[in-house]
Each structure stands twice: as structure tokens, then as C-alpha cells.
Protein backbone atom coordinates (compact mmCIF):
# COMPACT_ATOMS: atom_id res chain seq x y z
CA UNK A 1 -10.68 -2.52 54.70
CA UNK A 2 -10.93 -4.92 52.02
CA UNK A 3 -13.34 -3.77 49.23
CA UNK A 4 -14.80 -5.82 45.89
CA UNK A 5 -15.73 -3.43 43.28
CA UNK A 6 -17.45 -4.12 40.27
CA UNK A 7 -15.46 -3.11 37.32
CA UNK A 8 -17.88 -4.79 34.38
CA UNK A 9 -18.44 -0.66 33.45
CA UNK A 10 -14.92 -0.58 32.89
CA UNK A 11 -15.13 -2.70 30.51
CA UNK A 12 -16.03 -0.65 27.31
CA UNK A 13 -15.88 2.98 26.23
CA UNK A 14 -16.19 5.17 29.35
CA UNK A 15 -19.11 7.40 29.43
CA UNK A 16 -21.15 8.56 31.98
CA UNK A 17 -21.30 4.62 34.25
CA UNK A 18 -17.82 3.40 32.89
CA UNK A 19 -15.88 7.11 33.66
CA UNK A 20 -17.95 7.17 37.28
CA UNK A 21 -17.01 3.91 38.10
CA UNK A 22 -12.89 4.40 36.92
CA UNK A 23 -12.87 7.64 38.90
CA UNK A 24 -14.62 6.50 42.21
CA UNK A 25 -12.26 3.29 42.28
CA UNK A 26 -8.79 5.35 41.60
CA UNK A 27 -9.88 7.88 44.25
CA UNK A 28 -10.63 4.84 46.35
CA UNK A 29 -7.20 3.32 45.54
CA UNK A 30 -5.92 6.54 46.76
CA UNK A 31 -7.10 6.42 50.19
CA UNK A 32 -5.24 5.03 52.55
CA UNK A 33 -6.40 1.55 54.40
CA UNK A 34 -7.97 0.54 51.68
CA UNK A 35 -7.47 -2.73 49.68
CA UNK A 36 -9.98 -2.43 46.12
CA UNK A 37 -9.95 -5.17 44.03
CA UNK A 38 -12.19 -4.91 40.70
CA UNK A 39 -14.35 -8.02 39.64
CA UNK A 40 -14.46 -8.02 35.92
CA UNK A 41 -16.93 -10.96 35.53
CA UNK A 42 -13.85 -13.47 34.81
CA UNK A 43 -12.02 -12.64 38.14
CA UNK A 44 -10.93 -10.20 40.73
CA UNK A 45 -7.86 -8.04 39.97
CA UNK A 46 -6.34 -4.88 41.85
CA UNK A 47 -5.80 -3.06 38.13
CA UNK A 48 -8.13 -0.64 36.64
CA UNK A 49 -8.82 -1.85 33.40
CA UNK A 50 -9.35 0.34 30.49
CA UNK A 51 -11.23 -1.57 27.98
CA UNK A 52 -12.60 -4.99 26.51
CA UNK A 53 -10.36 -6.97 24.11
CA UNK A 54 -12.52 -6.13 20.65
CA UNK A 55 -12.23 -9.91 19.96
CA UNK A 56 -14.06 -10.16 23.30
CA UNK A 57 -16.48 -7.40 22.92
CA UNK A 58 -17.56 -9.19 19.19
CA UNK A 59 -18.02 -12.68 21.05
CA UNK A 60 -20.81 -10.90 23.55
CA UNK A 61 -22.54 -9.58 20.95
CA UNK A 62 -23.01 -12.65 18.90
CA UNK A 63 -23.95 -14.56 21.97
CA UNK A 64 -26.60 -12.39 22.59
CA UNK A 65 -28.06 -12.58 19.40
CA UNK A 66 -27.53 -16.29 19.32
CA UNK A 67 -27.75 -17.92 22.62
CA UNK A 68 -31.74 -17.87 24.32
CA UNK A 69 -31.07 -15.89 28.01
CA UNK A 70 -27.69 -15.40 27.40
CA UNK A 71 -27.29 -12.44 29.81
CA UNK A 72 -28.99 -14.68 32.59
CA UNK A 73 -26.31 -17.33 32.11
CA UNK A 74 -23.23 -15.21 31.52
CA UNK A 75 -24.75 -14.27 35.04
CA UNK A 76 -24.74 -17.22 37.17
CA UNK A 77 -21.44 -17.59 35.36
CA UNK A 78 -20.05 -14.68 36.63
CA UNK A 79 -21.70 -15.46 40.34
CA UNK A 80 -19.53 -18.40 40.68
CA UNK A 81 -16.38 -16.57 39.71
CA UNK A 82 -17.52 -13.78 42.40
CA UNK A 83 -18.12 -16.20 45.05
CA UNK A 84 -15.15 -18.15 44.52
CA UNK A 85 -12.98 -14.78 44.39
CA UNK A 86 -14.67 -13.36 47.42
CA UNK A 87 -14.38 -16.59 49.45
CA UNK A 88 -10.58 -16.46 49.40
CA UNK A 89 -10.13 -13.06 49.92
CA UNK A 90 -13.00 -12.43 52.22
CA UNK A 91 -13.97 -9.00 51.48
CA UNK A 92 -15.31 -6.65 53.96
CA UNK A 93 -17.40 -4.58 51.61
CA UNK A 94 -18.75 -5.19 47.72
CA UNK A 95 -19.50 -1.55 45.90
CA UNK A 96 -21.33 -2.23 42.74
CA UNK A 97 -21.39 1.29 40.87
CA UNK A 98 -23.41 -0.15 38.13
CA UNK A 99 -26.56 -0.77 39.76
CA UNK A 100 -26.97 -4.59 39.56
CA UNK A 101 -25.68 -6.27 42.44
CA UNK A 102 -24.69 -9.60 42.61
CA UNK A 103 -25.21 -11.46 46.20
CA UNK A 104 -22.28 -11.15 48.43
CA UNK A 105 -22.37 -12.80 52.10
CA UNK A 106 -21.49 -9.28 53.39
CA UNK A 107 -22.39 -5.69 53.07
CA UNK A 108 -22.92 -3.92 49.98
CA UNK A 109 -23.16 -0.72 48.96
CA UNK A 110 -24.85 -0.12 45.14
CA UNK A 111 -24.70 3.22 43.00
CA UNK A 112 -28.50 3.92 41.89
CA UNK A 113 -27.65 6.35 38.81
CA UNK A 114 -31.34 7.19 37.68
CA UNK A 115 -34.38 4.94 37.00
CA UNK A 116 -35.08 5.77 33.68
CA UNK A 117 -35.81 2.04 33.10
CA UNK A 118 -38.85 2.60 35.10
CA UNK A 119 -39.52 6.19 34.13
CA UNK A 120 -38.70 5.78 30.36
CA UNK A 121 -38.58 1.76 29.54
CA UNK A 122 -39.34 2.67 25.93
CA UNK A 123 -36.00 5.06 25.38
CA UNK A 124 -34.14 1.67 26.86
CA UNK A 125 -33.44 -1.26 24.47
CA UNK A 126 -35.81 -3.92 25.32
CA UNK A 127 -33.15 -6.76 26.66
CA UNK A 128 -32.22 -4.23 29.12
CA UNK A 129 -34.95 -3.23 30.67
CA UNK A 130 -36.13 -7.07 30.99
CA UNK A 131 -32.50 -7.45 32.74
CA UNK A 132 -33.10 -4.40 34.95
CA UNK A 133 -36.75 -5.64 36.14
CA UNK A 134 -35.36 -9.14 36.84
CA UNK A 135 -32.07 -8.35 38.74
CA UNK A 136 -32.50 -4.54 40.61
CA UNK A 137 -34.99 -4.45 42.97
CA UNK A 138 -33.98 -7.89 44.47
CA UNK A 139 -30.66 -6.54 44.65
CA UNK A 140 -31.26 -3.43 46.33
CA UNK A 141 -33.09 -5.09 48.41
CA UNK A 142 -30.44 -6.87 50.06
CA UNK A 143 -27.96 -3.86 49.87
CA UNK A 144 -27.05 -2.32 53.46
CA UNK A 145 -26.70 1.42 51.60
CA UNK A 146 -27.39 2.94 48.51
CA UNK A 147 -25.75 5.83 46.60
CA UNK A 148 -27.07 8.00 44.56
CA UNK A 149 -25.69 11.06 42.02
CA UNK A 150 -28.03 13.67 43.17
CA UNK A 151 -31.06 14.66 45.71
CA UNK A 152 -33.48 13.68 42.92
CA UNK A 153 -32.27 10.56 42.46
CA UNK A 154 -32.33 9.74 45.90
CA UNK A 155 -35.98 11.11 46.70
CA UNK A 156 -36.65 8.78 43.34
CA UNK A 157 -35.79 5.36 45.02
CA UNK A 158 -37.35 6.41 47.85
CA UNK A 159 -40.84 7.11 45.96
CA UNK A 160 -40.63 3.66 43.51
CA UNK A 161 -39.18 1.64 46.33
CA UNK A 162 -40.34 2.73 49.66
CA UNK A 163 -37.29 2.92 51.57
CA UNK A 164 -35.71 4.32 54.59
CA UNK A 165 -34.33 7.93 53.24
CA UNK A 166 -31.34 7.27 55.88
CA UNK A 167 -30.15 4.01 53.86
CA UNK A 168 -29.68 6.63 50.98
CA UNK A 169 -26.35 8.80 50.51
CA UNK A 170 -26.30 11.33 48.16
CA UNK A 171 -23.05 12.06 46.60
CA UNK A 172 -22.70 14.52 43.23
CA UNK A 173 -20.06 13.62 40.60
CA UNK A 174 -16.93 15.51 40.89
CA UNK A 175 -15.01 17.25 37.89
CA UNK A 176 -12.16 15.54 35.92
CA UNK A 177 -8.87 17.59 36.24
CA UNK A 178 -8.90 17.66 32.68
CA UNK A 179 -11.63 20.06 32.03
CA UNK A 180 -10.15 23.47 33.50
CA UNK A 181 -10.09 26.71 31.84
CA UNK A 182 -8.01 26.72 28.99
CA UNK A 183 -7.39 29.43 26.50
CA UNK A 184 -8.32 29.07 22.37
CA UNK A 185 -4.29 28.19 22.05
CA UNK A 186 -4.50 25.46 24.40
CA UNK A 187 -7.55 23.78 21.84
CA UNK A 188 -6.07 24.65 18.72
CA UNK A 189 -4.61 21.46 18.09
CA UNK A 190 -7.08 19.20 18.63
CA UNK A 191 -9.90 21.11 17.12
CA UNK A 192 -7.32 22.11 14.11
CA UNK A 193 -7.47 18.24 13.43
CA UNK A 194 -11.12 17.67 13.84
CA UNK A 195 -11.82 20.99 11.55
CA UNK A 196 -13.03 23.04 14.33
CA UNK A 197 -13.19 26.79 15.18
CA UNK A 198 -12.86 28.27 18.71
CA UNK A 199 -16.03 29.75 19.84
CA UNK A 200 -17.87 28.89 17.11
CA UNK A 201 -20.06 26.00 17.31
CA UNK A 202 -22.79 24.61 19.49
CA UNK A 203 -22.07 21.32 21.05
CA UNK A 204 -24.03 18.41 22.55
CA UNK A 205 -22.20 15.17 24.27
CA UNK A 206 -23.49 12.03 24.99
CA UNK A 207 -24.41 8.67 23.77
CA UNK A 208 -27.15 9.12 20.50
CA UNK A 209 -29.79 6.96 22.12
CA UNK A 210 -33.32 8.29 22.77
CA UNK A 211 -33.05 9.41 26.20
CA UNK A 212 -31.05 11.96 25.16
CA UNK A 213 -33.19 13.57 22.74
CA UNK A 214 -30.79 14.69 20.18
CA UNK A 215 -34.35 15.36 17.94
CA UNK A 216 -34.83 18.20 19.49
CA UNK A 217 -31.35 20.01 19.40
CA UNK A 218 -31.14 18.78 15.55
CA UNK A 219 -35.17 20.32 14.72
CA UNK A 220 -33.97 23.50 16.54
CA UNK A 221 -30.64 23.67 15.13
CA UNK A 222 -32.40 22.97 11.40
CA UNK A 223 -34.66 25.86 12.32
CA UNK A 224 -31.81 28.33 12.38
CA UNK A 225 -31.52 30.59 9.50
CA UNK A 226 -28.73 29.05 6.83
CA UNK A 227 -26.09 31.44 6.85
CA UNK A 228 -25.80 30.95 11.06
CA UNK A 229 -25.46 27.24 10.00
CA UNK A 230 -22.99 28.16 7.69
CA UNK A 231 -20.96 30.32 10.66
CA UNK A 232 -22.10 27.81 13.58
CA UNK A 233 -22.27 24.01 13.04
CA UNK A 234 -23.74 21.94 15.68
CA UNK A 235 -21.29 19.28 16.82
CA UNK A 236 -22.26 15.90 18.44
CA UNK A 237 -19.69 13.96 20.80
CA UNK A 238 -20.53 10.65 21.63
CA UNK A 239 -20.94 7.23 20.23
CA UNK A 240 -23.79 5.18 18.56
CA UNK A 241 -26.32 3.71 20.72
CA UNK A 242 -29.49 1.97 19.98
CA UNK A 243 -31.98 3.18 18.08
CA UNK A 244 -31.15 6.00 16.22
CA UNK A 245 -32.98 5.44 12.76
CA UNK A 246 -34.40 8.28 13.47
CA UNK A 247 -31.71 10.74 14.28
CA UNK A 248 -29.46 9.55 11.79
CA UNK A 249 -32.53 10.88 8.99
CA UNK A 250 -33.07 14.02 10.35
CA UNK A 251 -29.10 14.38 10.94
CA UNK A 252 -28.27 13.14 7.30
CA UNK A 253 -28.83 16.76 5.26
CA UNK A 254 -26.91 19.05 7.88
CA UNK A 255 -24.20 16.46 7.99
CA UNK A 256 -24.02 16.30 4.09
CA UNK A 257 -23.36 19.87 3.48
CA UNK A 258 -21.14 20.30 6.70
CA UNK A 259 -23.57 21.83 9.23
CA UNK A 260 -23.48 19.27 11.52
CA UNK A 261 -20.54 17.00 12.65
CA UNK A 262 -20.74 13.28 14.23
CA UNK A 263 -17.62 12.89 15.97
CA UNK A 264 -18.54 9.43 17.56
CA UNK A 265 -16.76 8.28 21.15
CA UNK A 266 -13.41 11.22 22.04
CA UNK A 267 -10.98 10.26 23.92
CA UNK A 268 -11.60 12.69 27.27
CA UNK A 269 -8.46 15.02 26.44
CA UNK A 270 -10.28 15.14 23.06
CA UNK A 271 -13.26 15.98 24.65
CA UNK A 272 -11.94 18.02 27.43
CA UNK A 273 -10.98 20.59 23.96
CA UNK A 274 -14.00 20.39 22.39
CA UNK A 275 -16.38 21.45 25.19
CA UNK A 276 -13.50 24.05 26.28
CA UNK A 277 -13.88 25.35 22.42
CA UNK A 278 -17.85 25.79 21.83
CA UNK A 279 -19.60 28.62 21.74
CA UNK A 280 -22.46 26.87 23.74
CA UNK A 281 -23.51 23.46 25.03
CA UNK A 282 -27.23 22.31 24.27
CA UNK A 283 -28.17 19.32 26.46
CA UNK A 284 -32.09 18.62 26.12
CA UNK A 285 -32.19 15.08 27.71
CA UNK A 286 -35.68 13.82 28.52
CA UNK A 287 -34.49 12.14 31.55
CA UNK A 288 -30.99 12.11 33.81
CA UNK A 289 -29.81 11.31 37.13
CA UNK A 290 -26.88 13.59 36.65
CA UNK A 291 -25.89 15.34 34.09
CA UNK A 292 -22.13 15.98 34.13
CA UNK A 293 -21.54 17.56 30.72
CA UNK A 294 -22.85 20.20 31.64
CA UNK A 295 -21.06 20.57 34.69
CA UNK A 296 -17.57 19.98 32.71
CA UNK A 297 -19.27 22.69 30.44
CA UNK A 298 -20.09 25.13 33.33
CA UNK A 299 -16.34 24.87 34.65
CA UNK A 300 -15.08 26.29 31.27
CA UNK A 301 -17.42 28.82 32.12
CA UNK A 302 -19.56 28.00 28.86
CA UNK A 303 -23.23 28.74 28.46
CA UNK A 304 -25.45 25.76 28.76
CA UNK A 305 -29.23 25.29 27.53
CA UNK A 306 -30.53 21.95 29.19
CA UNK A 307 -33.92 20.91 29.77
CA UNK A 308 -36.00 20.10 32.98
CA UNK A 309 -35.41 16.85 32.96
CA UNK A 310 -34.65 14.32 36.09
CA UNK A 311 -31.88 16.09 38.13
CA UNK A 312 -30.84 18.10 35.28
CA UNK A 313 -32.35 21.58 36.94
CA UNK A 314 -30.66 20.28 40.71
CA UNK A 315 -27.76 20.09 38.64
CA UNK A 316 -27.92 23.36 36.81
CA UNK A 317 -28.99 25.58 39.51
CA UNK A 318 -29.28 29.10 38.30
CA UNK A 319 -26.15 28.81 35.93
CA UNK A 320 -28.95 27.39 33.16
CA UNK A 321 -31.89 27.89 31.16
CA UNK A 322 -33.88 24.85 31.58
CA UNK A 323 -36.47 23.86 28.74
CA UNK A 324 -38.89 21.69 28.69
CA UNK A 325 -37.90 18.51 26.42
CA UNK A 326 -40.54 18.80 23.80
CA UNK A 327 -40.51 22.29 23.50
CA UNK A 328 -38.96 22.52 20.67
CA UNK A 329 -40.09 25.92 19.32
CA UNK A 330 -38.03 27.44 23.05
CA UNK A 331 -35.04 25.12 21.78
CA UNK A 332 -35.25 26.84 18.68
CA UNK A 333 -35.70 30.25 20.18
CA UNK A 334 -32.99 30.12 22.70
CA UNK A 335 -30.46 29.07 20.50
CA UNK A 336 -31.15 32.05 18.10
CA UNK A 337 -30.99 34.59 20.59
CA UNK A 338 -27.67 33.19 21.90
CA UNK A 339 -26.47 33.41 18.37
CA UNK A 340 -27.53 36.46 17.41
CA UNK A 341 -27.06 38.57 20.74
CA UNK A 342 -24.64 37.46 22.66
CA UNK A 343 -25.88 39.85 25.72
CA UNK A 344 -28.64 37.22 26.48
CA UNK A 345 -25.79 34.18 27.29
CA UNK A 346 -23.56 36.89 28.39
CA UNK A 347 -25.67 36.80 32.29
CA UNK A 348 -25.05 32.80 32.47
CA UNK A 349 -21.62 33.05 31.41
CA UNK A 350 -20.89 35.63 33.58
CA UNK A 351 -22.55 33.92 37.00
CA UNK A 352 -20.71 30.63 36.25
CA UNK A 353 -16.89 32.38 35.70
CA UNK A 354 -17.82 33.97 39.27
CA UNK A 355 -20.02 31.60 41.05
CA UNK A 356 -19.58 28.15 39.92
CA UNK A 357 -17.84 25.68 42.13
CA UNK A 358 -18.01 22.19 41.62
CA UNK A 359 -16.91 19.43 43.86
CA UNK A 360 -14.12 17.25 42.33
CA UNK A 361 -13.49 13.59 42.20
CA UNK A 362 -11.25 13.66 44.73
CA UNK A 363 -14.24 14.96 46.96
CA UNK A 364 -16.72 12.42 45.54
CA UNK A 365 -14.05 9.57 46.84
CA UNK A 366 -13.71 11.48 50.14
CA UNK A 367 -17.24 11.34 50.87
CA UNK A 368 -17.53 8.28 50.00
CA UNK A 369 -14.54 7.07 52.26
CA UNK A 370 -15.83 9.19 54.95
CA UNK A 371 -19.86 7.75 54.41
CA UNK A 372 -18.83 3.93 54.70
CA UNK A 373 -15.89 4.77 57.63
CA UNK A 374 -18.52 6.42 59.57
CA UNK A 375 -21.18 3.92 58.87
CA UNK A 376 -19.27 0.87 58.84
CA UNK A 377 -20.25 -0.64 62.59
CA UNK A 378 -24.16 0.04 61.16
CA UNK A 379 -23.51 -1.47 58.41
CA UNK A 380 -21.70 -4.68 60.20
């Protein structure tokens, strides 16, 4: 089975899209009588890419500061390429795992993350979500099946866009290798070099955009008496997004006298140390369709406190407290009590060493194999 996969996520630092996409097409790779080659908006190739020339990544940028509808041209640009491409290799099947489509004469299959677009357009820049309104629905439309990362996502598209609940397969993320147990010896060097301690910071990962509502972790966290700041910074993994004026000012005083620590974009063995060496993971995000920090959290058996957002309580189950987003006084709360009595974490951490069992990538590639091989003469 011949299969065109969109690789444009692969294209820049992986996060949550980008390390979804890379994972799903190596376990894809893996399985036999399959042929996957990646489109990467210039041409097909059967190599996983890791990352954008920076020279190429600049040249984007400035063209879409400088150039009126630049994404809609780069678009029909990169149509032709796919057409061309998929003409002389006649694919059987195009997977896009970054939601937007583009038309294939053929089935396709499209990865529907979240739609926090349509949920939360203002935590989105605004070029996006005019890109998103233009391009998704017309391509789902036209899609034979739809993936999504979790029940809630799934029940989602079928509330916004009316569709048959059978055209919908939900699949949850599975769990790099790289985050397994590992013992305060097995961090020490990494968090030796980013002036760490074992055990003794909170953490939060992801991108610092709005959606992820970094406010509240920082108002809690600033709440906290000064000498636990002293003992406990709060750490943030993840690079810069778009607008973070905000989170930058409230950030600037803890990071100026060493309470709090930006460590941008980590490489995932990096990261894989970091989570494995906090004391706790605090994840308040407004909105997700996922979650899977938390889930790389939970299988180093760390406490989590998340919020109630999107699939975030599917995702959590009973291994998690789950807050409300604005409540920031119960952020603040929480997190004391975790610090200063370790018996209230010690219930969560306990049910997740024993009880937690997450599906693996591996799995997530399996099901998907086994959803389109079992579907395929529907789809046809």
C-alpha cells in the first residue's frame, strides 16, 4: 500500500503536531507492506526529516510579513508539487496528520487534533485562524476518515460538523520510549547542566502561547510563600509562541531572582530528564485535544495538577486533580498543599506507579495500520 504523508509538521521544532506526526510515520515505516513517502511542500521523499534549513525558516517569515496572501499562494504552490508527485507515483492513500488537507484524487485520511480555532480563535494568532476557516472544513469534507487523539475530540467534530460518528477513529497518543522510569542518577547530568535539583521543582511543558495558560501556574506559583520559592522554582519547557507580552511581565521578577526558569524548546532526551526530575507537573491549559505531557509525566509516576479543559480530564482519568482554568485561587491552593504535605500527592502518585498504563507509539501505529487495513475496501 502506497501512502503520501504530509510531513510540513516535520518541518520545525517537534512539539505536540511535529513529534505526532514523526512518530505515526516511523511506526508506519515499520509496518510491513507499506510504502510512506512524506510530502514536504517542495516534493515527496521516503526520509523523515528533522527540521527546516534556518535560512529557509527566515525566508517564510519575511514572506509572510511582506507578500499580501502569502500562505494562500505558497499553497497552490505546494498543490502543484503534490499533484505532480502523486501522479507519478499514484498513491493509494494521502494521511495528512496536520489537519489541512490538500485535494488528492484518492482517499484520505486527516488527523483532527482539537478545534480550538473554533472554540478559542482569540488564543490563536489571527493569520491562522483565517487559514484554518478557509482550508478545514472543505477539506474534511472530502476526507473518506478522520482521526482523532481522544473521545472528546471525536464527539467535537461530530457536534461542529455534523458527521457520521462511524467516519471517526479515535486513536490516543502513545508514549515515547524515552520517558521510562529512571532513577535521580540517571537525570543528574542533564539537570546538573541546566542547574537543576531532583525532586525539587514544579514543572510545566509546552509552547508559551495563550492556550496554555501559563498565567495561571505563574499567579499561583507567585502566591507561594518566598522561602518555598526559594526551595522549589517553577520551571517552564517549551519555546516562544505568539503572544506572550503578557507572560513574559508577570514571569520577569521570579525569573530575575531565580524562582522561575525559561528553558525554551529541549531536545526530548533533555526533556525526557526534566519531567523524570520534578517534584510535580502543573498543566492548566484552557483548551486541548490531548494532552501528552502529562501522560509522559504520569509514566514517571509524577503527580500532575491539570485543569478541565478539552480532553484533558479523558486523558487524566483518576490519576489527576483537574481545576478549572481560571481558578486560580485552587491553582494556588493545590500547589501549596503538595508542597507542604506531601501525603496529599502521595494518593496520585501512588495510583499511577500501580495503575497507569499507557498505550505506546508502537500501538498508536498498530491501530492505525489495523483501522485503514480493515477499512480499506470502504474506503475504495
Amino acid at each position: 500500500m502506497k501512502i503520501a504523508f504530509g510531513g510540513a509538521a516535520l518541518l520545525s521544532p517537534l512539539t505536540g503536531i511535529g513529534h505526532y506526526a514523526y512518530q505515526l510515520g516511523s511506526g508506519l515505516q515499520q509496518q510491513p507492506g507499506f510504502q510512506v513517502d512524506f510530502f514536504y511542500g517542495s516534493g515527496f521523499s521516503p526520509q523523515i526529516r528533522h527540521s527546516v534549513p534556518a535560512v529557509t525558516g527566515q525566508i517564510r517569515v519575511l514572506v509572510r510579513k511582506l507578500v499580501p496572501n502569502a500562505y494562500a499562494l505558497r499553497r497552490a504552490l505546494e498543490q502543484r508539487r503534490f499533484d505532480s508527485g502523486a501522479a507519478r507515483t499514484k498513491y493509494d492513500l494521502y494521511h495528512e496528520p496536520n489537519y489541512l488537507a490538500l485535494r488528492f484524487d484518492g482517499p484520505t485520511v486527516i488527523t483532527v487534533h482539537d478545534l480550538s480555532w473554533i472554540r478559542y480563535p482569540e488564543t490563536h494568532p489571527p493569520e491562522r485562524v483565517r487559514a484554518m476557516e478557509r482550508y478545514f472544513e472543505p477539506a474534511l469534507r472530502r476526507a473518506a476518515r478522520l482521526l482523532t487523539d481522544s473521545e472528546f475530540v471525536k464527539r467535537e467534530v461530530i457536534e461542529v460538523f455534523g458527521l457520521d460518528p462511524d467516519l471517526i477513529e479515535a486513536i490516543p497518543l502513545g508514549l515515547d520510549p524515552l520517558f521510562s522510569p529512571r532513577a535521580p542518577a540517571q537525570t543528574q547530568a542533564v539537570l546538573r547542566r541546566l542547574a537543576l535539583v531532583h525532586g525539587g521543582y514544579f514543572l510545566s511543558v509546552g509552547t508559551m502561547e495563550p492556550r496554555k495558560n501559563l498565567q495561571a501556574t505563574v499567579k499561583a506559583y507567585a502566591s507561594l510563600p518566598a522561602a518555598v520559592r526559594e526551595r522549589h522554582p517553577l520551571v517552564i519547557a517549551g519555546m516562544k509562541g505568539w503572544r506572550t507580552t503578557a507572560i513574559e511581565r508577570l514571569l520577569e521578577p521570579l525569573v530575575e531572582c531565580g524562582q522561575a526558569r525559561l528553558l525554551g524548546y529541549l531536545a526530548r532526551e533533555d526533556l525526557a530528564a526534566v519531567t523524570a526530575g520534578a517534584l510535580a507537573m502543573v498543566y492548566p491549559s484552557i483548551y486541548e485535544g490531548y494532552g501528552l505531557p502529562i501522560v509522559e509525566a504520569f509514566h514517571f509516576g509524577k503527580a500532575v495538577l491539570t485543569s478541565t479543559g478539552g480532553a484533558l480530564p479523558e486523558v487524566a482519568g483518576d490519576f489527576s486533580p483537574c481545576i478549572a482554568p481560571t481558578d486560580e485561587e485552587a491553582w494556588y491552593r493545590t500547589m501549596k498543599q503538595w508542597i507542604e504535605d506531601p501525603a496529599v500527592r502521595a494518593p496520585f502518585e501512588e495510583k499511577i506507579r500501580t495503575a497507569f498504563n499507557p498505550p505506546t507509539w508502537n500501538d498508536a501505529a498498530a491501530s492505525f495500520f489495523s483501522h485503514i487495513e480493515t477499512q480499506r475496501r470502504r474506503i475504495r
